[in-house]
C-alpha atoms as a PDB file:
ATOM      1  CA  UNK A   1      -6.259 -61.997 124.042  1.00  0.00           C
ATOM      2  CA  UNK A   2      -9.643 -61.780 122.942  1.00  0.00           C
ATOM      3  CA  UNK A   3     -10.661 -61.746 119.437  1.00  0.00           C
ATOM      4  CA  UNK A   4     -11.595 -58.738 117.492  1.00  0.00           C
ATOM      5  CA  UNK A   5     -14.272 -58.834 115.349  1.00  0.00           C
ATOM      6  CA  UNK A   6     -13.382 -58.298 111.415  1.00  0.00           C
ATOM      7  CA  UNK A   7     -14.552 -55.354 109.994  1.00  0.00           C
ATOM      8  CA  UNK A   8     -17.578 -55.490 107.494  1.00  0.00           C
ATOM      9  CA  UNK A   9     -17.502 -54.025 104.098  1.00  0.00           C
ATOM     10  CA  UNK A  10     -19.998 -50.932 103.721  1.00  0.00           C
ATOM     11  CA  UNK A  11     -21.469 -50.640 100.159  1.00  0.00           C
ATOM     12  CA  UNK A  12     -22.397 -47.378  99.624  1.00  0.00           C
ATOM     13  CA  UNK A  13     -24.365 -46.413  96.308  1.00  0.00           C
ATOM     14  CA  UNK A  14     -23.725 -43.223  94.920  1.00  0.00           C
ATOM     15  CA  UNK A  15     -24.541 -40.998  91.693  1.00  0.00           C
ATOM     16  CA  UNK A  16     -21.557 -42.428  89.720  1.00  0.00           C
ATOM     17  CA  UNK A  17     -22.649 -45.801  90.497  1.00  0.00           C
ATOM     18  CA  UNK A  18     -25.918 -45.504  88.491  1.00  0.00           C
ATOM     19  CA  UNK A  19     -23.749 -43.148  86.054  1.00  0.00           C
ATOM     20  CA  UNK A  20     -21.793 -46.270  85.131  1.00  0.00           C
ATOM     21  CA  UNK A  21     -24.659 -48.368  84.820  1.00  0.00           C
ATOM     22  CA  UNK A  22     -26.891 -46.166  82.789  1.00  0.00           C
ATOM     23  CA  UNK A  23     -24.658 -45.368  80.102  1.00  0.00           C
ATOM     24  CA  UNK A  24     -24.488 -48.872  78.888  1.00  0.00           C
ATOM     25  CA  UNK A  25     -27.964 -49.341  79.009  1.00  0.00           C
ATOM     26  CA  UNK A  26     -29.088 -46.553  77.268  1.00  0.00           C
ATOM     27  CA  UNK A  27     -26.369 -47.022  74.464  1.00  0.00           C
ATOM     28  CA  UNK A  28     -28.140 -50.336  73.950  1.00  0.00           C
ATOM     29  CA  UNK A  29     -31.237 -48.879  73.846  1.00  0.00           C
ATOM     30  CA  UNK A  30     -30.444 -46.549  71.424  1.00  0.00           C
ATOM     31  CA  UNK A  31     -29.142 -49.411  69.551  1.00  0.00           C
ATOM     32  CA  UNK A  32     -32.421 -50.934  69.070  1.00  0.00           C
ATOM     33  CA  UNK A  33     -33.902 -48.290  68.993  1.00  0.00           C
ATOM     34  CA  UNK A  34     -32.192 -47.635  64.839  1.00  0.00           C
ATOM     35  CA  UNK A  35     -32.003 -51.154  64.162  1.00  0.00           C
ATOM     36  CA  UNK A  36     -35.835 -50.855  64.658  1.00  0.00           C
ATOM     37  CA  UNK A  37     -36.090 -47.721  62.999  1.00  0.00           C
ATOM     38  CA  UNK A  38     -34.004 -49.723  59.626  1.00  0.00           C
ATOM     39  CA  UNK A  39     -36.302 -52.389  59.567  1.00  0.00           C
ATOM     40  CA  UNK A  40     -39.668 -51.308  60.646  1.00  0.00           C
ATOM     41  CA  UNK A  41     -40.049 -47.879  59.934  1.00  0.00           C
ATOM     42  CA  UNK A  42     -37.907 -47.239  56.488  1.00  0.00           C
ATOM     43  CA  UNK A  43     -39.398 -47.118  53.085  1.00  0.00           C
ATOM     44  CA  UNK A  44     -38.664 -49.970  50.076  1.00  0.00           C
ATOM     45  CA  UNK A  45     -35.672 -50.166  48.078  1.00  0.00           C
ATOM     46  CA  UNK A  46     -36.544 -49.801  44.427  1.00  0.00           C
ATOM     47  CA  UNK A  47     -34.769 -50.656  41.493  1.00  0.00           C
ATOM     48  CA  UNK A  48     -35.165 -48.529  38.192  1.00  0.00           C
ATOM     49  CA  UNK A  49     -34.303 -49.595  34.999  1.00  0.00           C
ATOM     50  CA  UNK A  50     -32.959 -46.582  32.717  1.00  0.00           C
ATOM     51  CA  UNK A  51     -31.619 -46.647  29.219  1.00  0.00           C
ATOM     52  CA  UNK A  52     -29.103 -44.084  30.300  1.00  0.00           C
ATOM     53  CA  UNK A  53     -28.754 -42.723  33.957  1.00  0.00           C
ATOM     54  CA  UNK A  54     -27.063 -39.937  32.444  1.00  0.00           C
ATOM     55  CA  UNK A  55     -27.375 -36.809  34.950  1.00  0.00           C
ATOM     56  CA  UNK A  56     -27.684 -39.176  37.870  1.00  0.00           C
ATOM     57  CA  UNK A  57     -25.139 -39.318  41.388  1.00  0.00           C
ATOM     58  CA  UNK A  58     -25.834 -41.464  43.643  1.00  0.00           C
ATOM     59  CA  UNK A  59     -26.019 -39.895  47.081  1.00  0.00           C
ATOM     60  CA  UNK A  60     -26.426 -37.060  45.226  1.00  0.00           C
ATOM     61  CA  UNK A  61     -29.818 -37.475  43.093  1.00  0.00           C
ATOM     62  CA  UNK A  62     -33.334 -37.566  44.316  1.00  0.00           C
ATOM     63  CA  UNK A  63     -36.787 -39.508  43.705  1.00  0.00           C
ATOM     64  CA  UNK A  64     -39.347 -36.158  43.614  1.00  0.00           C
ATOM     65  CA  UNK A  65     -43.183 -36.213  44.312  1.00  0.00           C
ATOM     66  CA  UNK A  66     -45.303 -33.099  43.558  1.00  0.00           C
ATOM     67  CA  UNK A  67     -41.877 -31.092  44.580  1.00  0.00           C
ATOM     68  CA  UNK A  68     -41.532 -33.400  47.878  1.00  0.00           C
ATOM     69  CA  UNK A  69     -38.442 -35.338  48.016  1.00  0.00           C
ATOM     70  CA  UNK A  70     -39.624 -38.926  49.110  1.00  0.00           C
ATOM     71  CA  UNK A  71     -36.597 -40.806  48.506  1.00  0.00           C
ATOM     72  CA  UNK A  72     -32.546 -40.958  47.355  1.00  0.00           C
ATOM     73  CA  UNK A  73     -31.076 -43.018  44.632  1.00  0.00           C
ATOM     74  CA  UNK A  74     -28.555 -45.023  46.319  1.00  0.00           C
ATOM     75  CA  UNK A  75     -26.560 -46.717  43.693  1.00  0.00           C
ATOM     76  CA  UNK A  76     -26.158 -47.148  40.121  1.00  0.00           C
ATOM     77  CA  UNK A  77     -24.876 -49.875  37.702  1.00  0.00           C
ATOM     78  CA  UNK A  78     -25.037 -51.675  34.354  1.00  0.00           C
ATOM     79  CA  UNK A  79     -27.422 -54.896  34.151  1.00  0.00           C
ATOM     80  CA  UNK A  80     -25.407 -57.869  32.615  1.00  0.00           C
ATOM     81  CA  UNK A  81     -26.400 -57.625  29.421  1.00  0.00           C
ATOM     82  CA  UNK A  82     -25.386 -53.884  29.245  1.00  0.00           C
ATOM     83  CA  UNK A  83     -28.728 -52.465  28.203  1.00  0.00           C
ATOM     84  CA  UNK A  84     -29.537 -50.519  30.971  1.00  0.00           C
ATOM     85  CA  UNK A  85     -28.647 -48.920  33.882  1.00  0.00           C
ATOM     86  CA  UNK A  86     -30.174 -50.176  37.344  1.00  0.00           C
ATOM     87  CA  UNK A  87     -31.060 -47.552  39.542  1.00  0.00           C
ATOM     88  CA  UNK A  88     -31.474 -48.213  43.394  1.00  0.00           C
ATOM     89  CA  UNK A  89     -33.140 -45.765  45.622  1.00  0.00           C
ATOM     90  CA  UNK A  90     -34.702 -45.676  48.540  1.00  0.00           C
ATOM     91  CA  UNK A  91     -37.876 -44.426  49.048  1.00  0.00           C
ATOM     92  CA  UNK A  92     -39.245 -42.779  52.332  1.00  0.00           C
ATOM     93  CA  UNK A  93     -41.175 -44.401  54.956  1.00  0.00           C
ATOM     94  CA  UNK A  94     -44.545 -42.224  54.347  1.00  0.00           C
ATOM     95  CA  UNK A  95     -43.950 -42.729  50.324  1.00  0.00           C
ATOM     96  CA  UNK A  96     -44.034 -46.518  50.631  1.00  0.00           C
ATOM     97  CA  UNK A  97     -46.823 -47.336  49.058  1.00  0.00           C
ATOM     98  CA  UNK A  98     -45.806 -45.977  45.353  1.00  0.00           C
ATOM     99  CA  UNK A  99     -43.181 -49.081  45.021  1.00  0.00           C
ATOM    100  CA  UNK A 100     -46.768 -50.645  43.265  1.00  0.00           C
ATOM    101  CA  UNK A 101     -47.180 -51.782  39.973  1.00  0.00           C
ATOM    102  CA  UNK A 102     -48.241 -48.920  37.013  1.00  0.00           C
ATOM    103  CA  UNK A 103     -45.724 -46.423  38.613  1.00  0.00           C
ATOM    104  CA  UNK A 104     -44.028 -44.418  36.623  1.00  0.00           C
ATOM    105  CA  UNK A 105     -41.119 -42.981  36.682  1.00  0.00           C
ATOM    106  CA  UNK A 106     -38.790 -40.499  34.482  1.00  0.00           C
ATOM    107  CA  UNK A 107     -35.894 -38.347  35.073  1.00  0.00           C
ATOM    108  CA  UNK A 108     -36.069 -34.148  34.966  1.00  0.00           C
ATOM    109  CA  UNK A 109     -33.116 -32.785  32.947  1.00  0.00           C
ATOM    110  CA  UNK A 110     -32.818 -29.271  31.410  1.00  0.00           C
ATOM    111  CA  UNK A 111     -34.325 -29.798  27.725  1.00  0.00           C
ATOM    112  CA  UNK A 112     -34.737 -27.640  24.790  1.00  0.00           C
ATOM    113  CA  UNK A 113     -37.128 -27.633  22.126  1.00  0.00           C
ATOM    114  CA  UNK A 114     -38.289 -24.834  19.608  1.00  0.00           C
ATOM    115  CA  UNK A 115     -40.611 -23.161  21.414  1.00  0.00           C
ATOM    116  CA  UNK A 116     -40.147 -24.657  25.126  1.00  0.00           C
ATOM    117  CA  UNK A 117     -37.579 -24.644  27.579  1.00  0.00           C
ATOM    118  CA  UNK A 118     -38.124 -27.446  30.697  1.00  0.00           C
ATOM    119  CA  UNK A 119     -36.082 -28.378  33.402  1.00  0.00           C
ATOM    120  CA  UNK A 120     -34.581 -25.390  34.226  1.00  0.00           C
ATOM    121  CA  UNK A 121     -33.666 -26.219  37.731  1.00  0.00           C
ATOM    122  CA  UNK A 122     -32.050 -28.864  37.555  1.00  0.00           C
ATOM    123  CA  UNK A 123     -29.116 -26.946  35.672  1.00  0.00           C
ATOM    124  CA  UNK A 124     -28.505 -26.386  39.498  1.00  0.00           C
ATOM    125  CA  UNK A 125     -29.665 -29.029  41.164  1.00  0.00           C
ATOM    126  CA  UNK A 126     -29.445 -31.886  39.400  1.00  0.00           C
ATOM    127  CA  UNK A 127     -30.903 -34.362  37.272  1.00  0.00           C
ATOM    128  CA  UNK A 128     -34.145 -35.642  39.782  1.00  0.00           C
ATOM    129  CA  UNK A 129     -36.159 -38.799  39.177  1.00  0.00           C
ATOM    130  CA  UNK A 130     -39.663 -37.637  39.069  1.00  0.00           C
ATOM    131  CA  UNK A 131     -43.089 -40.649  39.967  1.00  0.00           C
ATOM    132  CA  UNK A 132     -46.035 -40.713  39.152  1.00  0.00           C
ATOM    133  CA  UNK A 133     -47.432 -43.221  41.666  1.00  0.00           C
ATOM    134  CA  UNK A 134     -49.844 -46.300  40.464  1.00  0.00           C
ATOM    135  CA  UNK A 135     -52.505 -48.268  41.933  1.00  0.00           C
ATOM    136  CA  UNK A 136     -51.249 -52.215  40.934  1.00  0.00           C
ATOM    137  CA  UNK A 137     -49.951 -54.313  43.716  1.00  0.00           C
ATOM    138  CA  UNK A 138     -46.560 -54.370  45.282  1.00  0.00           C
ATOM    139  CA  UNK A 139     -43.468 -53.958  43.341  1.00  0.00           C
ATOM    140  CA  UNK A 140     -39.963 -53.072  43.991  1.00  0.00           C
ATOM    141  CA  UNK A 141     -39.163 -53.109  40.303  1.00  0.00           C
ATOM    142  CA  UNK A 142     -39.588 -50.852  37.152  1.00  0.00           C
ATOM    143  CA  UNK A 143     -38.634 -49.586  33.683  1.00  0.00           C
ATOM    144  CA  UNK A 144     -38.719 -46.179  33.364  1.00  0.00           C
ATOM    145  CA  UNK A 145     -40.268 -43.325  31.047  1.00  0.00           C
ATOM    146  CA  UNK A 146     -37.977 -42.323  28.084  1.00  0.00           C
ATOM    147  CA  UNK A 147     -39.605 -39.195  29.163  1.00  0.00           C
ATOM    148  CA  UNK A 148     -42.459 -37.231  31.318  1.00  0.00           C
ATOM    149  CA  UNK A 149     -45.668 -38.874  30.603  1.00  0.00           C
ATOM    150  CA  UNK A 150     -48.674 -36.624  28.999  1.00  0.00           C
ATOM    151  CA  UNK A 151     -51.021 -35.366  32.298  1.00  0.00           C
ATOM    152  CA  UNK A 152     -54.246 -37.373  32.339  1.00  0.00           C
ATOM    153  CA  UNK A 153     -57.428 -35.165  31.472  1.00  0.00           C
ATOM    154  CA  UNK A 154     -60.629 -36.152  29.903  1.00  0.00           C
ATOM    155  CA  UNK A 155     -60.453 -36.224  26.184  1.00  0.00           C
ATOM    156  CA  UNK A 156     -61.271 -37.108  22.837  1.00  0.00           C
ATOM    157  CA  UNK A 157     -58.277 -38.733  21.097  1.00  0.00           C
ATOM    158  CA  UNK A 158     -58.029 -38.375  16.901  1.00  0.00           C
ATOM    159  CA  UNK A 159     -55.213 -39.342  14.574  1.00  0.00           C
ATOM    160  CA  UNK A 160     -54.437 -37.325  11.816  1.00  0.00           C
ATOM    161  CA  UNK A 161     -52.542 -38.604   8.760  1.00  0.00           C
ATOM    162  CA  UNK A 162     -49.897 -36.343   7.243  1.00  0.00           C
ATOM    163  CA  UNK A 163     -47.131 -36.895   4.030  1.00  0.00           C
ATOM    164  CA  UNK A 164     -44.362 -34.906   6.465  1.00  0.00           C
ATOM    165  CA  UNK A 165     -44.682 -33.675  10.005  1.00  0.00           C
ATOM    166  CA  UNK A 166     -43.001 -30.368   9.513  1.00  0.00           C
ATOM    167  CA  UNK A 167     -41.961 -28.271  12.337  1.00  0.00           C
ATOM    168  CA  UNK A 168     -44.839 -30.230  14.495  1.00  0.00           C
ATOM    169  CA  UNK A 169     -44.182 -32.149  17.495  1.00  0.00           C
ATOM    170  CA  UNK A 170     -45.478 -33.262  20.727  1.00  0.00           C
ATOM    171  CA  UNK A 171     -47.653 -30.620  22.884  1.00  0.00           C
ATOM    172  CA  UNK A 172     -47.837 -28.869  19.386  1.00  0.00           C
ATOM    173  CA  UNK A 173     -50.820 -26.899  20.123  1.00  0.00           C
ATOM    174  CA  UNK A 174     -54.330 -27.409  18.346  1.00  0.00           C
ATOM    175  CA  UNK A 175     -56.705 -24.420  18.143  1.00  0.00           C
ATOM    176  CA  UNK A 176     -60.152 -23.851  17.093  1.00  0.00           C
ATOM    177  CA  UNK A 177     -60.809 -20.411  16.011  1.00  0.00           C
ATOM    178  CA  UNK A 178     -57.146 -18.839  17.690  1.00  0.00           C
ATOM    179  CA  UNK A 179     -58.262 -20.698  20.899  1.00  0.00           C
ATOM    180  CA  UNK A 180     -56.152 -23.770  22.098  1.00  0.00           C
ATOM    181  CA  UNK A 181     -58.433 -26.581  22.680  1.00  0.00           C
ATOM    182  CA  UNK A 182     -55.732 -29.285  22.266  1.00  0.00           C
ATOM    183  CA  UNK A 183     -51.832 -30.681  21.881  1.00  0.00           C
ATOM    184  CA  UNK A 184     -50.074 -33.234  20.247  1.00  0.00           C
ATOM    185  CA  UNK A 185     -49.363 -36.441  21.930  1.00  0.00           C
ATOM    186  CA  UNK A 186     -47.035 -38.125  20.070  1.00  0.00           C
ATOM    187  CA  UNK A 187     -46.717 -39.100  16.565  1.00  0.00           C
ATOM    188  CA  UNK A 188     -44.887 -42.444  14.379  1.00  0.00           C
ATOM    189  CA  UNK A 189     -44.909 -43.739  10.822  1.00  0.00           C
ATOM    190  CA  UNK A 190     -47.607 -45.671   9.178  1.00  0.00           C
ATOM    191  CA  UNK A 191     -46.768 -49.229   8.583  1.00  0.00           C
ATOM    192  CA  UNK A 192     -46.321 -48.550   5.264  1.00  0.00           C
ATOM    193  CA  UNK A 193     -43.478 -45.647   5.832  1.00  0.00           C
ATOM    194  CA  UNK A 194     -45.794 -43.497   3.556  1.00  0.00           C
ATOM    195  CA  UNK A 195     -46.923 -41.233   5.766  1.00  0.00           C
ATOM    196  CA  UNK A 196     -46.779 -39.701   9.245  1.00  0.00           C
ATOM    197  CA  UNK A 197     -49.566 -40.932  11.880  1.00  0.00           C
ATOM    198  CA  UNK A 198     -50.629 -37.296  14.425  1.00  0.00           C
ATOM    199  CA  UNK A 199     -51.717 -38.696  17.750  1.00  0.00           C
ATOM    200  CA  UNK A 200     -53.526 -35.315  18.886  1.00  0.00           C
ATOM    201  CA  UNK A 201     -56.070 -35.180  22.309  1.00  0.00           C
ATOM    202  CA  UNK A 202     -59.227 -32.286  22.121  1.00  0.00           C
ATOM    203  CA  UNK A 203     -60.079 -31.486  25.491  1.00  0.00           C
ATOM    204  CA  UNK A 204     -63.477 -32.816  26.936  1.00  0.00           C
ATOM    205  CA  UNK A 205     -64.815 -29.414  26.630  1.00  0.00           C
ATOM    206  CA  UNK A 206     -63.887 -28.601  23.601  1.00  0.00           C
ATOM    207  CA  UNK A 207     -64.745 -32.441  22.333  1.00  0.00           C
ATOM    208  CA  UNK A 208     -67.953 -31.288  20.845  1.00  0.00           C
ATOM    209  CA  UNK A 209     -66.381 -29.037  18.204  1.00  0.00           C
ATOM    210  CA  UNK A 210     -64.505 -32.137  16.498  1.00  0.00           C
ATOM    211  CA  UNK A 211     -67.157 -33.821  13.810  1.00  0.00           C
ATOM    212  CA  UNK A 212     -66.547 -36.479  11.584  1.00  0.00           C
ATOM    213  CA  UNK A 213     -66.555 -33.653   8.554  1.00  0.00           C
ATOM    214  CA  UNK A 214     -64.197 -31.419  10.291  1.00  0.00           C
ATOM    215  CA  UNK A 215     -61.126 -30.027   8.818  1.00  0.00           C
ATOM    216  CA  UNK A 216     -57.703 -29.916  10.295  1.00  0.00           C
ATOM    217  CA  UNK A 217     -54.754 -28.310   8.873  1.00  0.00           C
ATOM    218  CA  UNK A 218     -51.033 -27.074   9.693  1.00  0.00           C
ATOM    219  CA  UNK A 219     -51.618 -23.781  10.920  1.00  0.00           C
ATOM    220  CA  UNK A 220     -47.485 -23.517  11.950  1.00  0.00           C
ATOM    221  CA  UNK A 221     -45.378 -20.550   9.758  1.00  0.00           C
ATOM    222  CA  UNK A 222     -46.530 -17.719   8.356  1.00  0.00           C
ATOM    223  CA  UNK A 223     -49.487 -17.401   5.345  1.00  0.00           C
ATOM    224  CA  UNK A 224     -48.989 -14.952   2.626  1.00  0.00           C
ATOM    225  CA  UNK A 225     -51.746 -14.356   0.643  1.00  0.00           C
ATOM    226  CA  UNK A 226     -51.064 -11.549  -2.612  1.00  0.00           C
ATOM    227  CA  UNK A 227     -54.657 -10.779  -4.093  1.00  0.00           C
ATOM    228  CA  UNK A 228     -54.408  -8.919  -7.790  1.00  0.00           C
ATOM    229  CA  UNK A 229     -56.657  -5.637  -5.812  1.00  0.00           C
ATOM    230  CA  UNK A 230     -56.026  -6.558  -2.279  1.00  0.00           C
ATOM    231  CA  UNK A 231     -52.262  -6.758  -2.068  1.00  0.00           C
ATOM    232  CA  UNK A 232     -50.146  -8.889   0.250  1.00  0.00           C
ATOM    233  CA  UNK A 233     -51.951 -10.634   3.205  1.00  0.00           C
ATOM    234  CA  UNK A 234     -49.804 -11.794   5.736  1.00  0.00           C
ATOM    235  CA  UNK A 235     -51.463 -14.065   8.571  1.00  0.00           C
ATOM    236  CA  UNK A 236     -50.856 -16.449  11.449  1.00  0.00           C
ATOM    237  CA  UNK A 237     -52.281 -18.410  14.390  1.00  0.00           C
ATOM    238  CA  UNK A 238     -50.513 -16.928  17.105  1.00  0.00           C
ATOM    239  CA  UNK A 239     -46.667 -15.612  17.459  1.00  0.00           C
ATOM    240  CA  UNK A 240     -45.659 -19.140  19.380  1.00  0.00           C
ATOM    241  CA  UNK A 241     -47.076 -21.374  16.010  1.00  0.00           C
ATOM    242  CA  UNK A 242     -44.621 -19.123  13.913  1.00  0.00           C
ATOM    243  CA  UNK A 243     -41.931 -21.107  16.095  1.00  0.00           C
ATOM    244  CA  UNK A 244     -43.104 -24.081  17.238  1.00  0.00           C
ATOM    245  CA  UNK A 245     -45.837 -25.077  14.170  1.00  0.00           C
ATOM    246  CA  UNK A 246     -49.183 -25.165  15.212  1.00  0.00           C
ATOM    247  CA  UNK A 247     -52.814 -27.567  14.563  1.00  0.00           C
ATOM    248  CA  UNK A 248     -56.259 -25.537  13.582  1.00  0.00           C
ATOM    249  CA  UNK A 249     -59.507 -26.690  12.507  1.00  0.00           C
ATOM    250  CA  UNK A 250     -62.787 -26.054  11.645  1.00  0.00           C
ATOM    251  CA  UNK A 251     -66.460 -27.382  11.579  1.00  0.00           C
ATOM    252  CA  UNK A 252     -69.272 -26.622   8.915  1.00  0.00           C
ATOM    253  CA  UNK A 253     -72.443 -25.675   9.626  1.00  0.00           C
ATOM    254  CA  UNK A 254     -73.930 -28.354   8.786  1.00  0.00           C
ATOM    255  CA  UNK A 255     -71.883 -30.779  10.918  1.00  0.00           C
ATOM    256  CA  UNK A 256     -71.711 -34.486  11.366  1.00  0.00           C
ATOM    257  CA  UNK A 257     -71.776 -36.809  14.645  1.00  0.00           C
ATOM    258  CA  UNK A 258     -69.517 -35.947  17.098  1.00  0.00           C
ATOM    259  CA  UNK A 259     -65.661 -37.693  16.707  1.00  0.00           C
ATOM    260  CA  UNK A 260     -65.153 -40.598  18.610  1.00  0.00           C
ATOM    261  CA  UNK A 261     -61.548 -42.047  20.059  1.00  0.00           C
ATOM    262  CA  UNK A 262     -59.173 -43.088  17.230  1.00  0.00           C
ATOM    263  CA  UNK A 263     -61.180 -41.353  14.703  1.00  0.00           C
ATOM    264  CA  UNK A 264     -58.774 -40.228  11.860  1.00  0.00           C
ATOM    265  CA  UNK A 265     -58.460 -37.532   9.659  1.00  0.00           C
ATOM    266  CA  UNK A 266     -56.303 -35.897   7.184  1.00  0.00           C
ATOM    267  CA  UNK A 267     -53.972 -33.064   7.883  1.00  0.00           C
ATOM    268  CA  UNK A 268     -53.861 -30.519   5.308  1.00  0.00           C
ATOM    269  CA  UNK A 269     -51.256 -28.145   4.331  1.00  0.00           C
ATOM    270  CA  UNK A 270     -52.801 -25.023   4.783  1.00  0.00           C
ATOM    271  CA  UNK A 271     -56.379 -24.177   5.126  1.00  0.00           C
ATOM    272  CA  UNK A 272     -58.966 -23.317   2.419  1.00  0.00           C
ATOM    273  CA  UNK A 273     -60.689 -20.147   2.639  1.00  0.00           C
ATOM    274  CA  UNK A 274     -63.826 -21.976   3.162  1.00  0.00           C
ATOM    275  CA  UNK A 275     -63.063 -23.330   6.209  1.00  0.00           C
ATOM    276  CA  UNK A 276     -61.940 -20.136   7.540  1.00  0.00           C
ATOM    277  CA  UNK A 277     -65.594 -19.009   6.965  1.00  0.00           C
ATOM    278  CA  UNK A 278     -67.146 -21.656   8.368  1.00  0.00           C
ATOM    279  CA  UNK A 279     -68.937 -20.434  12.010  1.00  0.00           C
ATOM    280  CA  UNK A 280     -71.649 -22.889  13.093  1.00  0.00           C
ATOM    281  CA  UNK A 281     -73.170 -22.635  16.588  1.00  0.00           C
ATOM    282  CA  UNK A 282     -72.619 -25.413  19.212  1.00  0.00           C
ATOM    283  CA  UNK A 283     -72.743 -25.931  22.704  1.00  0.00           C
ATOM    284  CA  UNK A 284     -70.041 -26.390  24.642  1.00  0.00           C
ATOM    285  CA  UNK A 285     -71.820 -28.825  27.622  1.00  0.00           C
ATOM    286  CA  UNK A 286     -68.445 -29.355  29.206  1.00  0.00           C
ATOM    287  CA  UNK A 287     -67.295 -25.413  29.774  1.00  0.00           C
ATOM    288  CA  UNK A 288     -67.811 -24.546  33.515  1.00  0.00           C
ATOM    289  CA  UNK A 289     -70.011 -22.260  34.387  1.00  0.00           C
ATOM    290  CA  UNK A 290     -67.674 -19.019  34.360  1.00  0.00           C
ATOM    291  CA  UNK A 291     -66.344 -19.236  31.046  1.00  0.00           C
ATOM    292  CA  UNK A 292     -69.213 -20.313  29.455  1.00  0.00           C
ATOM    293  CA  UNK A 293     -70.847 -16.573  30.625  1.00  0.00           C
ATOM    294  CA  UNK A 294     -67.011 -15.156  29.091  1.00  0.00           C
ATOM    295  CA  UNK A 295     -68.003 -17.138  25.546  1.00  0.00           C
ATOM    296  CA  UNK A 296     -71.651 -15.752  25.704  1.00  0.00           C
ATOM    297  CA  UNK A 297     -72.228 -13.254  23.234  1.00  0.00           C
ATOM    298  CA  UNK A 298     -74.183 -10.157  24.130  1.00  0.00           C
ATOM    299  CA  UNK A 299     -77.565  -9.056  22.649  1.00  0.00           C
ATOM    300  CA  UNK A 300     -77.167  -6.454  19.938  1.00  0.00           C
ATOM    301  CA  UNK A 301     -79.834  -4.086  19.560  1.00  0.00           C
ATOM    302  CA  UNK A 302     -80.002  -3.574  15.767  1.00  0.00           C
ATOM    303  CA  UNK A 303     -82.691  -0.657  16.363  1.00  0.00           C
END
């Protein structure tokens, strides 16, 4: 009998046969694809350094940027010697370049103070960690703000010396003839725990107004003034200093130079009547060009 011939396997490829072959593939694609996406393209993990994280989740709380969330705090616990709390949180790819030195950071939470309410929000949000980003070199470490930092404006800066600060604070306001030209900054005691040192800021246009003979005093409350024919004067700054306190003062006529940063002065406790007379005429080089035609006064005709 003669032989027949064995048959021969037919491979055939079909659909399912790439099916099969694809999945894997693209599953370890897609695998590289995040562990790329972890390493390469994923912002810096900072750690923060609060005195109390109080307010804080993590998963739950938020680094913020000019309303932008740019990153998530991640965890929190206590550094060894129990001082503070670290803070890690990481930051966004496209926000990576504010983990640099002279950063700042603060947390937003809902705070009261006579005459200002801030933080509102985050009664339902949340405590949020708010930056302010610097220009130093790289960092992924930092000790934050007991609280927001004062916005950077051009300035003259001035101390004032007081025996008691009264209802005054920081962003008390300073004013210069019922305008606001000015706020507080911040304010400590003198080394020698006599008196109270006023850190205060005059805007740059307003900076020419402050002289070396001008007069400050706590404009905050209300001033009663009973004159034997005149009666009972009653007088204030504005309605918020009857809250909150309030700076004012005033130039003579025949002013001095112009203050210079860390000049000081005294505060007094009310104003002499003087001083409330005093008008002399300045100009205001730093007003733009739209209020300084508002401050103009028009020609009278005294025909």
């Amino acid at each position: 009998m003669s032989e027949r011939p064995l048959p021969k396997a037919k491979i055939e490829r079909t659909f399912l046969n790439w099916f099969f072959w694809t999945l894997p593939v693209a599953a370890a694609g897609l695998c590289a694809y995040f562990v790329i996406h972890d390493i390469i393209f994923t912002g810096p993990t900072l750690t923060i350094y609060f005195s109390s994280a109080e307010g804080l989740e993590a998963e739950n709380a938020f680094i913020k940027y000019r309303g932008a969330n740019i990153g998530e705090v991640k965890s929190m616990k206590l550094t060894p010697d129990k001082k503070y709390v670290a803070v890690k949180a990481k930051l966004e790819y496209a926000a990576r370049d504010i983990a640099r030195q002279h950063s700042m950071f603060w947390m937003v939470q809902p705070e009261l103070k006579v005459g200002s309410v801030t933080g509102l929000r985050t009664i339902v949000s949340g405590n949020y960690i708010a930056v302010e980003p610097g220009d130093g070199p790289a960092t992924n470490e930092f000790v934050a703000l007991p609280e927001e930092p004062p916005a950077p404006v051009k300035a003259v800066e001035v101390y004032l010396l007081t025996d008691d600060l009264g209802s005054l604070q920081k962003n008390t306001q300073i004013f210069y003839r019922g305008v606001q030209v000015g706020e507080v900054l911040d304010y400590h005691l003198a080394d020698d725990a006599r008196h109270v040192i006023i850190h205060c800021r005059v805007r740059d246009e307003y900076a020419q107004l402050v002289r070396m003979n001008s007069k400050f005093w706590n404009a905050g409350g209300i001033d009663v003034h009973i004159g034997l024919f005149s009666g009972a004067q009653i007088s204030a700054e504005s309605a918020q200093t009857v809250v909150s306190g309030g700076i004012a003062f005033a130039t003579p006529p025949d002013y001095g130079p112009p203050a210079t940063n860390g000049a000081t002065f005294g505060l007094a406790d009310k104003a002499e009547d003087e001083w409330k007379k005093w008008a002399p005429t300045m100009s205001l080089h730093g007003l733009p060009a739209a209020e300084k035609e508002k401050s103009s006064l028009p020609q009278i005709n005294s025909q």
